[in-house]
Protein backbone atom coordinates (compact mmCIF):
# COMPACT_ATOMS: atom_id res chain seq x y z
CA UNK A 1 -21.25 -13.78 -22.58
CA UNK A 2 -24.59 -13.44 -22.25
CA UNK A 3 -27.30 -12.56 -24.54
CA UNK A 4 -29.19 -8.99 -23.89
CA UNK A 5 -31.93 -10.70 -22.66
CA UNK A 6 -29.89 -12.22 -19.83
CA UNK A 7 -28.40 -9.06 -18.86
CA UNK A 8 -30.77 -8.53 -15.70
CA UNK A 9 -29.98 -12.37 -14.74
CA UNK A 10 -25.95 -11.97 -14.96
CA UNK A 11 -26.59 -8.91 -13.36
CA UNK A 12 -28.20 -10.16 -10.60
CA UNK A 13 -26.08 -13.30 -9.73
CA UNK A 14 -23.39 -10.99 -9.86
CA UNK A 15 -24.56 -8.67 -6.92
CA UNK A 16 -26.01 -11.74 -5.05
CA UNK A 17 -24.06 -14.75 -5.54
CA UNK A 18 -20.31 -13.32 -6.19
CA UNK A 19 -20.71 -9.90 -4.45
CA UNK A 20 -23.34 -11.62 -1.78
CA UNK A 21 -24.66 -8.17 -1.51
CA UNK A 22 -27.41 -8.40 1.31
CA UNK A 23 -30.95 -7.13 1.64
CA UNK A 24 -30.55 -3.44 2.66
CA UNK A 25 -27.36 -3.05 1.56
CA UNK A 26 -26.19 0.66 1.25
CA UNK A 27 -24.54 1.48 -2.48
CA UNK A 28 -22.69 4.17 -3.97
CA UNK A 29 -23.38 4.17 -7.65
CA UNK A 30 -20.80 5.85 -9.63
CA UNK A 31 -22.44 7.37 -12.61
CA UNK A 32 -20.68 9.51 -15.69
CA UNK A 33 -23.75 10.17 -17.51
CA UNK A 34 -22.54 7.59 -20.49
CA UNK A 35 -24.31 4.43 -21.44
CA UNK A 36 -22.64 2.03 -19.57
CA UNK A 37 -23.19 3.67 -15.80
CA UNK A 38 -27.00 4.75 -17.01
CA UNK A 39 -28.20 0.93 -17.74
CA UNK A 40 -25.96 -0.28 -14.46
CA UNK A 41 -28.35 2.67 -12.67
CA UNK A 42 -30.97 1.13 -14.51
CA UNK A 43 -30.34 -2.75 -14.08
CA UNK A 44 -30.20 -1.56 -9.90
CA UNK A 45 -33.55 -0.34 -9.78
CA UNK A 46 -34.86 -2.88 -11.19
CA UNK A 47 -32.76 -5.09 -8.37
CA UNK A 48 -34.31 -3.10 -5.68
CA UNK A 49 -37.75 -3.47 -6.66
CA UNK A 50 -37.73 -6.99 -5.37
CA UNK A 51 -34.73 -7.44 -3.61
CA UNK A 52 -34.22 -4.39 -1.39
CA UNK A 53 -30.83 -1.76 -1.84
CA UNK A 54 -30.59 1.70 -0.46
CA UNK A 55 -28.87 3.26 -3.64
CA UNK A 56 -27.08 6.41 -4.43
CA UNK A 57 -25.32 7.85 -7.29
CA UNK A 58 -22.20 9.98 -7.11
CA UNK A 59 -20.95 11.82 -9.91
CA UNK A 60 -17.13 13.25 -10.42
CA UNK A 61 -16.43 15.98 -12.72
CA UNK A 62 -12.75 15.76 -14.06
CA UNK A 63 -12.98 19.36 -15.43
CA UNK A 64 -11.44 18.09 -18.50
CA UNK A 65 -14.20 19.14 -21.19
CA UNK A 66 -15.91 22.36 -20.06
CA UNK A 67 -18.59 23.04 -20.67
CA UNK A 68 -19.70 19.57 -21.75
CA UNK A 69 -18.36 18.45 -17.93
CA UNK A 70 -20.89 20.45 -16.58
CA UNK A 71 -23.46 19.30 -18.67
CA UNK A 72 -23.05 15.81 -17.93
CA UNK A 73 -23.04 16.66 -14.35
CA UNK A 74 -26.66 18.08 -14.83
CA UNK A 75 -27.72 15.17 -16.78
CA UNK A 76 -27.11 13.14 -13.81
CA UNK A 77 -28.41 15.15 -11.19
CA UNK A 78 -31.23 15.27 -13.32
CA UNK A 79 -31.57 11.78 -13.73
CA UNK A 80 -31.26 11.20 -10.57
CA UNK A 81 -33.86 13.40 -9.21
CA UNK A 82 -36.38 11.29 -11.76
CA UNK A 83 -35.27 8.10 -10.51
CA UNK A 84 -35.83 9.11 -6.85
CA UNK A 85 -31.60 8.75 -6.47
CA UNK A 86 -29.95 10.86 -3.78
CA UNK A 87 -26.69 12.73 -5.66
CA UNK A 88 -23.87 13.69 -4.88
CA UNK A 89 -21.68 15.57 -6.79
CA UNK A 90 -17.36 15.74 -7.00
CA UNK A 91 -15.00 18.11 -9.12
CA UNK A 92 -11.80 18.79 -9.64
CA UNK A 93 -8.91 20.04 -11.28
CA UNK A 94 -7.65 17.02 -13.31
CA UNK A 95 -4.66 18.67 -15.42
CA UNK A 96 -3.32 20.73 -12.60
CA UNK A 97 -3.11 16.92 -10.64
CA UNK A 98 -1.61 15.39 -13.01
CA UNK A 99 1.26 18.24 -13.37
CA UNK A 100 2.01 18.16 -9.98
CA UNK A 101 2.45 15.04 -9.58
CA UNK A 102 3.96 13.90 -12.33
CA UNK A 103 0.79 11.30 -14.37
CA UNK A 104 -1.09 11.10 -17.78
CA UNK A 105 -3.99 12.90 -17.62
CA UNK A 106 -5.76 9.77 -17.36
CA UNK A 107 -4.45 8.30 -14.24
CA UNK A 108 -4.85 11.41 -12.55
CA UNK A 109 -8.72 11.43 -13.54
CA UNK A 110 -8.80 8.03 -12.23
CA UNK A 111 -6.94 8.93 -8.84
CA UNK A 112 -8.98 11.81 -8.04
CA UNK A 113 -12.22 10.09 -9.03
CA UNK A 114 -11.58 6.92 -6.79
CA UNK A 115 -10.80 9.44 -4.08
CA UNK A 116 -13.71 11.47 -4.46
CA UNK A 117 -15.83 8.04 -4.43
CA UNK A 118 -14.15 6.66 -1.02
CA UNK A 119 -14.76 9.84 0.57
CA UNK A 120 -18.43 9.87 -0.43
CA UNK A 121 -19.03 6.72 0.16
CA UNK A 122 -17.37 7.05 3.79
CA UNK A 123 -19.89 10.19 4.30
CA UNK A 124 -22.98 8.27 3.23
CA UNK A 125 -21.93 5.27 4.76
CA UNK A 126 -22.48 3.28 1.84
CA UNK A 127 -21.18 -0.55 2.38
CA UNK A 128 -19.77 -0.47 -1.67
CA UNK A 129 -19.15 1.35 -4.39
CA UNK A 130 -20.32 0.43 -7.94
CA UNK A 131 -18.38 1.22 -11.15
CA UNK A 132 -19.59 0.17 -14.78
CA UNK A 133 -16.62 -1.89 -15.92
CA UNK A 134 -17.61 -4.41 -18.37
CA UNK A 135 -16.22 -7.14 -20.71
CA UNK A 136 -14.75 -4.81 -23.61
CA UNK A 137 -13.41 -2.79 -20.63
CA UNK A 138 -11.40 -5.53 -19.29
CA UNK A 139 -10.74 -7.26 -22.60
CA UNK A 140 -8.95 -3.61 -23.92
CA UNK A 141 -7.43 -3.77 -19.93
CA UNK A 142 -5.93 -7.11 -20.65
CA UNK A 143 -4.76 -6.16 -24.51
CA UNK A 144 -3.27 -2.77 -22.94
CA UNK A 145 -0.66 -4.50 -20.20
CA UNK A 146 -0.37 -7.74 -22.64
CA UNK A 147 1.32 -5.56 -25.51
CA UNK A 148 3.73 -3.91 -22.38
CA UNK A 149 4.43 -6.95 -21.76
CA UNK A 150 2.75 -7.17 -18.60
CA UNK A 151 3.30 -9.98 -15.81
CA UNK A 152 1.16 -12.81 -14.83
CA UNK A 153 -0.78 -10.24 -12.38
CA UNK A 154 -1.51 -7.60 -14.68
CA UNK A 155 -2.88 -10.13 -17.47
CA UNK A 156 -5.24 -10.98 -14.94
CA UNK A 157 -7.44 -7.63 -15.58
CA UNK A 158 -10.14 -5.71 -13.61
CA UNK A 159 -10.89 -7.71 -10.75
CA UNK A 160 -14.39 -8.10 -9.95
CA UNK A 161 -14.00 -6.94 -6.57
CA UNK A 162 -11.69 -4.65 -4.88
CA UNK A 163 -12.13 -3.82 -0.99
CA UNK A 164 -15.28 -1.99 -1.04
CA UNK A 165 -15.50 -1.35 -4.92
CA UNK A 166 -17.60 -3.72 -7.13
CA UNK A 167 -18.03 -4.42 -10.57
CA UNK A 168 -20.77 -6.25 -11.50
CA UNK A 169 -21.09 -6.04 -15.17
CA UNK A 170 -17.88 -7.77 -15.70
CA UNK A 171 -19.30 -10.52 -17.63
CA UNK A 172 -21.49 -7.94 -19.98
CA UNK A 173 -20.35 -7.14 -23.57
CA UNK A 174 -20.52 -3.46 -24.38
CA UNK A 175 -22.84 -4.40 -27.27
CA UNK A 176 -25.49 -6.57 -24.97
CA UNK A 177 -25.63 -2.92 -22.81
CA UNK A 178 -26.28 -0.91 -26.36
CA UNK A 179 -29.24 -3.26 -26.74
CA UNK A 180 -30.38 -3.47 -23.15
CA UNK A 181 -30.00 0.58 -23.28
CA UNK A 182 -32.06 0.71 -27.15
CA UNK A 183 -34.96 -1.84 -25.63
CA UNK A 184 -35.33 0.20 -21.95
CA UNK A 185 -35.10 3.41 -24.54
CA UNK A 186 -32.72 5.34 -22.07
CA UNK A 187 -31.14 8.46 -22.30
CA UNK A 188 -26.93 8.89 -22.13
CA UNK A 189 -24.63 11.68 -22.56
CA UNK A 190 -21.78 10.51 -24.99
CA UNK A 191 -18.19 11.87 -24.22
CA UNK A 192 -16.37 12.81 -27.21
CA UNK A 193 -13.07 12.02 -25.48
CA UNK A 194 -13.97 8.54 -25.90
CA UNK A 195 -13.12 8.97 -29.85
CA UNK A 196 -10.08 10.71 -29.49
CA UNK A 197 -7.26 8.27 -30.73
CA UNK A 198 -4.53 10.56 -29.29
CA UNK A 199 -5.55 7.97 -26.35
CA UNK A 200 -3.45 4.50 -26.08
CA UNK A 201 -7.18 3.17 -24.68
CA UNK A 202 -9.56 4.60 -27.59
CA UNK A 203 -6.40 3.32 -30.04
CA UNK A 204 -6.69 -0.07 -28.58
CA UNK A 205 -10.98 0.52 -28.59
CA UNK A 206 -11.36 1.56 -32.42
CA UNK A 207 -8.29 -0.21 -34.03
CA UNK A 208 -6.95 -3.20 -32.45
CA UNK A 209 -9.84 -5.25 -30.72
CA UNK A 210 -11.84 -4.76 -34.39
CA UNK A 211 -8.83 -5.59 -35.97
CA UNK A 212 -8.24 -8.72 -33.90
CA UNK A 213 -12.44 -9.47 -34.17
CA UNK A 214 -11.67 -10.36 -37.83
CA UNK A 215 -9.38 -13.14 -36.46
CA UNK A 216 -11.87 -14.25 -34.15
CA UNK A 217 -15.13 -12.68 -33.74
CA UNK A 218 -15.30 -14.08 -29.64
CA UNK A 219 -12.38 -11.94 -29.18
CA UNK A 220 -13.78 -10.24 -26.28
CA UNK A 221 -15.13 -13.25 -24.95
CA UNK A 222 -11.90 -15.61 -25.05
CA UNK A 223 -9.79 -12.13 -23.68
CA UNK A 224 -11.96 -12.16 -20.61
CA UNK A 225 -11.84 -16.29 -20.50
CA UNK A 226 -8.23 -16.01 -20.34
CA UNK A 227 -8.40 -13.31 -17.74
CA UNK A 228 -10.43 -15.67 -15.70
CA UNK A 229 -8.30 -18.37 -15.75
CA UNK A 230 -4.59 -16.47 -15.10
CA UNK A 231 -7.22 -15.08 -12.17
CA UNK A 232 -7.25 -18.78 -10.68
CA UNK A 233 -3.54 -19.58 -11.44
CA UNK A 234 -2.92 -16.45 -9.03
CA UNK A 235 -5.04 -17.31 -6.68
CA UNK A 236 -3.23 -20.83 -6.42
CA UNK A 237 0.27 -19.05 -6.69
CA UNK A 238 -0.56 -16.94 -3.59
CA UNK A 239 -1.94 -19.66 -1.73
CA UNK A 240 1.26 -21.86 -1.98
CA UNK A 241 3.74 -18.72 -1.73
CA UNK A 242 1.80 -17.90 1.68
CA UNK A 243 2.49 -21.75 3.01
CA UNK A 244 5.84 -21.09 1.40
CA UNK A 245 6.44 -17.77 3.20
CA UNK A 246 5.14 -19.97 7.12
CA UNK A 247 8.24 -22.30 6.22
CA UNK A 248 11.33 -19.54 5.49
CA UNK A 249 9.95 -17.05 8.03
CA UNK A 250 12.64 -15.99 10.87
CA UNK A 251 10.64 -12.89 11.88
CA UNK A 252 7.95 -10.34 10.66
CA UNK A 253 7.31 -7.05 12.57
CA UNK A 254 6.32 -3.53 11.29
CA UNK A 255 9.97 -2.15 10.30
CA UNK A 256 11.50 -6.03 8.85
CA UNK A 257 10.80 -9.61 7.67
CA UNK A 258 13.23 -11.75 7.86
CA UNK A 259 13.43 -15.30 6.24
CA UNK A 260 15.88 -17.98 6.09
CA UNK A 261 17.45 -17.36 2.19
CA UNK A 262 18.38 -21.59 2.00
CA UNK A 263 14.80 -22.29 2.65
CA UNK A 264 13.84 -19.28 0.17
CA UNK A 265 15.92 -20.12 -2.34
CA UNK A 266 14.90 -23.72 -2.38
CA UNK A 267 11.51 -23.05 -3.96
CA UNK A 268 10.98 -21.85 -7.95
CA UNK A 269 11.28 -17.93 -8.76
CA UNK A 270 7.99 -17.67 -9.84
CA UNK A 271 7.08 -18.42 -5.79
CA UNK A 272 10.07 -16.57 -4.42
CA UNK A 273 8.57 -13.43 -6.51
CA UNK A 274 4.94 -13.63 -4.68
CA UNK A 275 6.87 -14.54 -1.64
CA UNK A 276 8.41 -11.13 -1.86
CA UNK A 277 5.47 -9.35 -2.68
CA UNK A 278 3.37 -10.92 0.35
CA UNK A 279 6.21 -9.74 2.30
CA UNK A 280 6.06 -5.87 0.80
CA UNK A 281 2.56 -6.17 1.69
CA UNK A 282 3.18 -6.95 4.79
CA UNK A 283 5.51 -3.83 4.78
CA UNK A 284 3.05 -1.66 3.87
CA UNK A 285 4.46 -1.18 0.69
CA UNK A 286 2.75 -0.65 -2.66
CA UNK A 287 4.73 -3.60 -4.98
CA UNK A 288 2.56 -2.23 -8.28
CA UNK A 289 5.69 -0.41 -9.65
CA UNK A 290 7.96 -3.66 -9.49
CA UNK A 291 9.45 -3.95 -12.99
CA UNK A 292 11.78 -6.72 -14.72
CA UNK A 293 14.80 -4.75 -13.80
CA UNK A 294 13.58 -4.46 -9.95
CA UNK A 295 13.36 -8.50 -10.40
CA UNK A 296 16.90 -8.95 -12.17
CA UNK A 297 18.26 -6.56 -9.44
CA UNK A 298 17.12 -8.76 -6.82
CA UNK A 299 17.84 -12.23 -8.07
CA UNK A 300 21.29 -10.98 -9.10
CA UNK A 301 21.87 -9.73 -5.38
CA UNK A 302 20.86 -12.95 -4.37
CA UNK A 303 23.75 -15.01 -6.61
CA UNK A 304 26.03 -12.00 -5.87
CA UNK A 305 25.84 -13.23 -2.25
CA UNK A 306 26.29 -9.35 -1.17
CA UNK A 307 26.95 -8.74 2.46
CA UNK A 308 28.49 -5.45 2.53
CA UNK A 309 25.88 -3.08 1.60
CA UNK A 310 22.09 -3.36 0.78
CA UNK A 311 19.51 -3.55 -2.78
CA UNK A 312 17.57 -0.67 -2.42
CA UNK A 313 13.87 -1.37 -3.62
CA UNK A 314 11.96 1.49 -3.61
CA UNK A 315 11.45 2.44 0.37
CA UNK A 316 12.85 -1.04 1.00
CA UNK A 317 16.65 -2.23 1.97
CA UNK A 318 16.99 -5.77 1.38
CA UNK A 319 20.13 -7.43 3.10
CA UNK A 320 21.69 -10.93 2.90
CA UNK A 321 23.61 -11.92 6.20
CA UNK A 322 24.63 -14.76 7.58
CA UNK A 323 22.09 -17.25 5.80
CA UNK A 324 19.28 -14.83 6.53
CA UNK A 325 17.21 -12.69 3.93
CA UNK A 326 16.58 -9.15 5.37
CA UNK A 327 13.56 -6.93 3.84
CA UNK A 328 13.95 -3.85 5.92
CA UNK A 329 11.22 -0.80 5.89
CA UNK A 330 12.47 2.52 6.21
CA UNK A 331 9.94 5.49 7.32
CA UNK A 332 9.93 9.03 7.36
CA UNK A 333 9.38 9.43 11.19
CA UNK A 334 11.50 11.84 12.93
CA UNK A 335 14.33 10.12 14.22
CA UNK A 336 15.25 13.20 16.70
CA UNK A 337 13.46 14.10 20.10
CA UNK A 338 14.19 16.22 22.42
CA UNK A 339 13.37 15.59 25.78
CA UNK A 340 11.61 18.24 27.26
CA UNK A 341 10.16 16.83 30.50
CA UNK A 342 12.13 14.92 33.29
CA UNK A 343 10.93 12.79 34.32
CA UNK A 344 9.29 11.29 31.10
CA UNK A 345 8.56 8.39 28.60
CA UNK A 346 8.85 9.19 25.10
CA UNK A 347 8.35 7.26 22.10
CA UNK A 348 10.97 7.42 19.58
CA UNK A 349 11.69 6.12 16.32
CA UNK A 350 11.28 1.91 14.65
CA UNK A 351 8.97 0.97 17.84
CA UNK A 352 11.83 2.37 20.36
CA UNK A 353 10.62 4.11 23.60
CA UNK A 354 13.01 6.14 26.18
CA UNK A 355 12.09 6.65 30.07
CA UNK A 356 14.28 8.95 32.19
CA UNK A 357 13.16 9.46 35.84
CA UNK A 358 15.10 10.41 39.30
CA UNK A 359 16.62 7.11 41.19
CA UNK A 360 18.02 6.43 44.69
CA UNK A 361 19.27 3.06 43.80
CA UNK A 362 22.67 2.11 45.86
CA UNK A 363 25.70 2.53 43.78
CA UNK A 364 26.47 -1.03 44.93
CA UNK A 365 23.49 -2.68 42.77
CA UNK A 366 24.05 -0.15 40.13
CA UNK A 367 27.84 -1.77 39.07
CA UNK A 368 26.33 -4.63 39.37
CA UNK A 369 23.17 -4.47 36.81
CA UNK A 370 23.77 -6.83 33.75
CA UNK A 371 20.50 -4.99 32.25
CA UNK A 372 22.21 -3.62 29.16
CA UNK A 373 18.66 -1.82 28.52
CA UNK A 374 18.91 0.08 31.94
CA UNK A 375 21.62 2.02 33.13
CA UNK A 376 21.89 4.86 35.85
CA UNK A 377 23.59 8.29 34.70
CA UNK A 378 24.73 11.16 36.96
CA UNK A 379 22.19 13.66 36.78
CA UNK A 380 24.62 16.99 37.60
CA UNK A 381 26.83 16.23 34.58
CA UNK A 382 23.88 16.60 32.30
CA UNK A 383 23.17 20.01 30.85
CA UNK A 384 19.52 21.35 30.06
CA UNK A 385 19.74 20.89 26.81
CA UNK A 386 18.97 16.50 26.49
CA UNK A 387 17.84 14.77 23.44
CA UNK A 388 18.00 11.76 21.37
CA UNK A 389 18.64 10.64 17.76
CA UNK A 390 20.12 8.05 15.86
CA UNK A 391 24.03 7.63 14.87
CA UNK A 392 25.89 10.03 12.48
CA UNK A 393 29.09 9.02 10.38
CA UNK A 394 31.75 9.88 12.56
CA UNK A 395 30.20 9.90 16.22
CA UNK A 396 32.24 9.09 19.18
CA UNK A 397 32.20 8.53 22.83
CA UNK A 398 34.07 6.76 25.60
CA UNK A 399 32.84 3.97 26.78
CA UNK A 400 32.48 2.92 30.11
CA UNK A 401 35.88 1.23 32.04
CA UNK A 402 37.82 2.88 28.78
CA UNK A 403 40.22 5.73 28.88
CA UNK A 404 39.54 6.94 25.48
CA UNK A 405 37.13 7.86 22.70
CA UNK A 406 35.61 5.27 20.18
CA UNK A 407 33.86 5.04 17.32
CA UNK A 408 29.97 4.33 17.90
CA UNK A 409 30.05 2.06 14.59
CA UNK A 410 32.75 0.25 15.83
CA UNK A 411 31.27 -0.73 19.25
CA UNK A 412 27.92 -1.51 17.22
CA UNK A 413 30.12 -3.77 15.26
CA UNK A 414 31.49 -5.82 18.36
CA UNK A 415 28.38 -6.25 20.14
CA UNK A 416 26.92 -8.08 16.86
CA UNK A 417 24.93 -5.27 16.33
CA UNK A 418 22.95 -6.64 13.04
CA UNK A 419 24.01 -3.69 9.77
CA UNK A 420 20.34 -2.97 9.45
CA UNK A 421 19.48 -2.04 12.86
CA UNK A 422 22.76 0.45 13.37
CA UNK A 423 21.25 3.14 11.71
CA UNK A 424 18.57 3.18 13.92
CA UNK A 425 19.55 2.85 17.05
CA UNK A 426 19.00 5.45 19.86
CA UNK A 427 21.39 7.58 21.28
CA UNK A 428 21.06 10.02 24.56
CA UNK A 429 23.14 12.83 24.27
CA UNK A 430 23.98 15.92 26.44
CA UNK A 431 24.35 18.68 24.36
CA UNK A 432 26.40 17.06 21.73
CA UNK A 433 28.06 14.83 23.77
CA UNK A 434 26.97 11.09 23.68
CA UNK A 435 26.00 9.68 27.30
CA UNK A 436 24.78 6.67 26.45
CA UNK A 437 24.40 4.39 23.22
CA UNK A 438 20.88 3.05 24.10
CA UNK A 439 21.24 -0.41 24.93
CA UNK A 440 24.47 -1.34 24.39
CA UNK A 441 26.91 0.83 26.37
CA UNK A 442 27.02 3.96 28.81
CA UNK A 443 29.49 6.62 28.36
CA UNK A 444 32.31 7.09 31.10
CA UNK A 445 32.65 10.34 31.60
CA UNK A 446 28.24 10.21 32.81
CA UNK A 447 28.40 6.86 35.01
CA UNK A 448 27.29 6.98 38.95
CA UNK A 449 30.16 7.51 41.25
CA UNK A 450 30.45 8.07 45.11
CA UNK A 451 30.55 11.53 44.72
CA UNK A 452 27.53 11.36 43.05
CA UNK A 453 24.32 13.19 44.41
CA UNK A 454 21.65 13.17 41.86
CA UNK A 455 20.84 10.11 39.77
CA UNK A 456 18.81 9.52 36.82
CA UNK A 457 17.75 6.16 35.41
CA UNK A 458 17.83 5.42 31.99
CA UNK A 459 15.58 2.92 30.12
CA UNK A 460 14.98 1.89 26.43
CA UNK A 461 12.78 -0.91 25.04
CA UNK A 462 11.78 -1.99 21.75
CA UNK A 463 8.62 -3.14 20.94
CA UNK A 464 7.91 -4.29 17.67
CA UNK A 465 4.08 -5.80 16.89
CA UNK A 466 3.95 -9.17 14.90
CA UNK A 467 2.22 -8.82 11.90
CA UNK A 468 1.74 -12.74 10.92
């Protein structure tokens, strides 16, 4: 770590060489008031004296301390105004947050703070946004998820960068900023919060990293060494689990992945894992609140060879048929439209999209279409009232060339039909009776006869974007 005499050099490398922040570069600063976002405000100045930054300082007031919130706030302004800083200031109503939706106090500050910064920083058009992390920061980050027993990810702390957010004081010990702060004699605002051992963080602050200093006083030092390095063994995890995923991928598209489970299973779990995470990232899925039990569940369904019914994971459905690993995405969009404009296109639900227009085709071609994604329907046995949505327990119709009524699941079932696409597939109904199963097969009692004098055509089509 280096000594306080260094700290403008780490600094610097830091914004230049691992950030490769560029000349003219605009930054959001996000400053508290406290020591550690003053001397970062400080150390950039000094940066942009002979290396130039467009800077600005944002400042987000949790609400959480009164009158000493607003005081803070005012130091900053204040400070900012001295230093020649545009400011721009946040608030809001932290405890209210958190009881709604359900968090500690303290990762609802943090959610509405990072909010407040991405919003600014999209309003200023600032390129990134600055916070003051440092090494006792990610050393007590590291020492928080290690005692929860954390997994190879979370021991890797605070990463240096994430998206647009920096941290370039990683590599600073909290006692080299003290000095810096003493020697530039700067002014801070100290929050009292930050004393308050009611707090896991200020618990593992004031009693266990001085504890564990009298074990070995480079405790902060080796913690953030050892972040480092589980840092590079992800890196190189991820890197083979993406040539992994090339090899065992069947298909990837916005609503499912699916991979070939012998050539999955043939690797070691700790790759299958990140495979599976790649792939919920793929998904669009957050994969932070996978646990040990979502892991047991998994790897259990796997030796359980389950065919019959999904593993629910989170918004995920994960399915194993016929030698194929299924990870299936399930949104919240409507999966009912009504149609009201004929002719029309509408899009519909999983990347579906329904067309329904007036046709003269001959009745002769029409019996004799093997298009199962176009059929022609007779237009006078359809009521005014025409929708679509997908298949309810119970639904039945009678299929065309049959007599009599039949289960929708079942003829899903004999045209192969995979389990995790039933549910999804379209059906056009009049009224409430089914006239066609989109796709796979037309209802009787609707098809084109002689006596027919008004036709409509029917299409559906699927299209699904690649996303590898």
């Amino acid at each position: 770590m280096p000594h306080r005499d260094d700290i403008f050099h780490v600094f610097k490398m830091a914004m230049q060489v691992e950030a490769a922040v560029a000349e003219g570069s605009h930054l959001l600063v996000a400053v508290s008031g406290g020591l550690d976002s003053v001397v970062m405000l400080h150390l950039l100045r000094r940066l942009a004296a002979e290396f130039p930054l467009h800077i600005e300082v944002a400042h987000f007031n949790h609400q959480l301390r009164d009158e000493a919130a607003d005081m803070d706030e005012q130091f900053v302004k204040e400070l900012c105004a001295g230093w020649h800083c545009p400011f721009h200031a946040g608030r809001g109503d932290v405890r209210s947050y958190a009881r709604d939706h359900h968090l500690s106090i303290e990762t609802a500050a943090r959610e509405m703070r990072y909010a407040f910064l991405h919003q600014c920083a999209k309003e200023s058009r600032c390129e990134f946004i600055l916070t003051a992390h440092h090494a006792d920061d990610q050393a007590e980050t590291v020492l928080d998820r290690f005692v929860k027993g954390a997994a190879l990810h979370g021991l890797t702390g605070i990463p240096f960068r994430n998206g647009p957010i920096l941290r370039p004081m990683l590599q600073i010990e909290r006692g080299a900023i003290e000095d810096y702060a003493q020697k530039e004699q700067l002014d801070y605002r100290t929050d009292a919060s930050n004393d308050d051992m009611r707090y896991h963080r200020n618990r593992i602050r004031h009693d266990l990293l001085p504890h564990l200093k009298q074990y070995n006083p480079q405790v902060v030092e080796g913690v953030n060494r050892l972040a480092r390095n589980l840092r590079e063994a992800e890196a190189y995890l991820e890197h083979e689990a993406e040539q992994a995923l090339q090899l065992c991928l069947v298909q990837c598209d916005r609503e499912k992945i699916i991979l070939e489970t012998k050539a999955f299973l043939s690797y070691f779990n700790i790759l299958q894992k990140y495979m599976l995470l790649i792939c919920w990232r793929l998904s669009g899925e957050d994969s932070r609140p996978f646990s040990d039990e979502h892991w047991h569940a998994f790897f259990d369904f796997l030796r359980a060879g389950r065919r019959d019914r999904p593993l629910r994971l989170g918004n995920m459905q994960v399915w194993l048929l016929r030698g194929r690993l299924v990870l299936l995405r399930r949104s919240d969009e409507p999966c009912e439209v009504r149609l009201d404009e004929i002719p029309g296109h509408y899009a519909l639900w999983s990347g579906f999209e329904f067309e329904i227009k007036p046709s003269e085709q001959p009745l002769d071609q029409i019996e004799q279409n093997q298009d199962q994604c176009t059929v022609w329907v007779d237009a006078d046995r359809l009521n005014e009232r025409c929708w679509l949505r997908v298949p309810r327990r119970g639904d039945q119709f009678q299929p065309l060339k049959m007599s009599g009524q039949k289960r929708v699941s079942q003829v899903l079932a004999e045209k192969h039909i995979p389990p995790y696409d039933r549910s999804v597939i379209p059906l056009f109904l009049s009224g409430e009776e089914i006239v066609w199963v989109c796709g796979v097969r037309l209802d009787d009692r609707f098809r084109v006869t002689t006596h027919s004098k008004h036709v409509y055509q029917l299409r559906v089509e699927r299209n699904l974007e690649s996303e590898i």
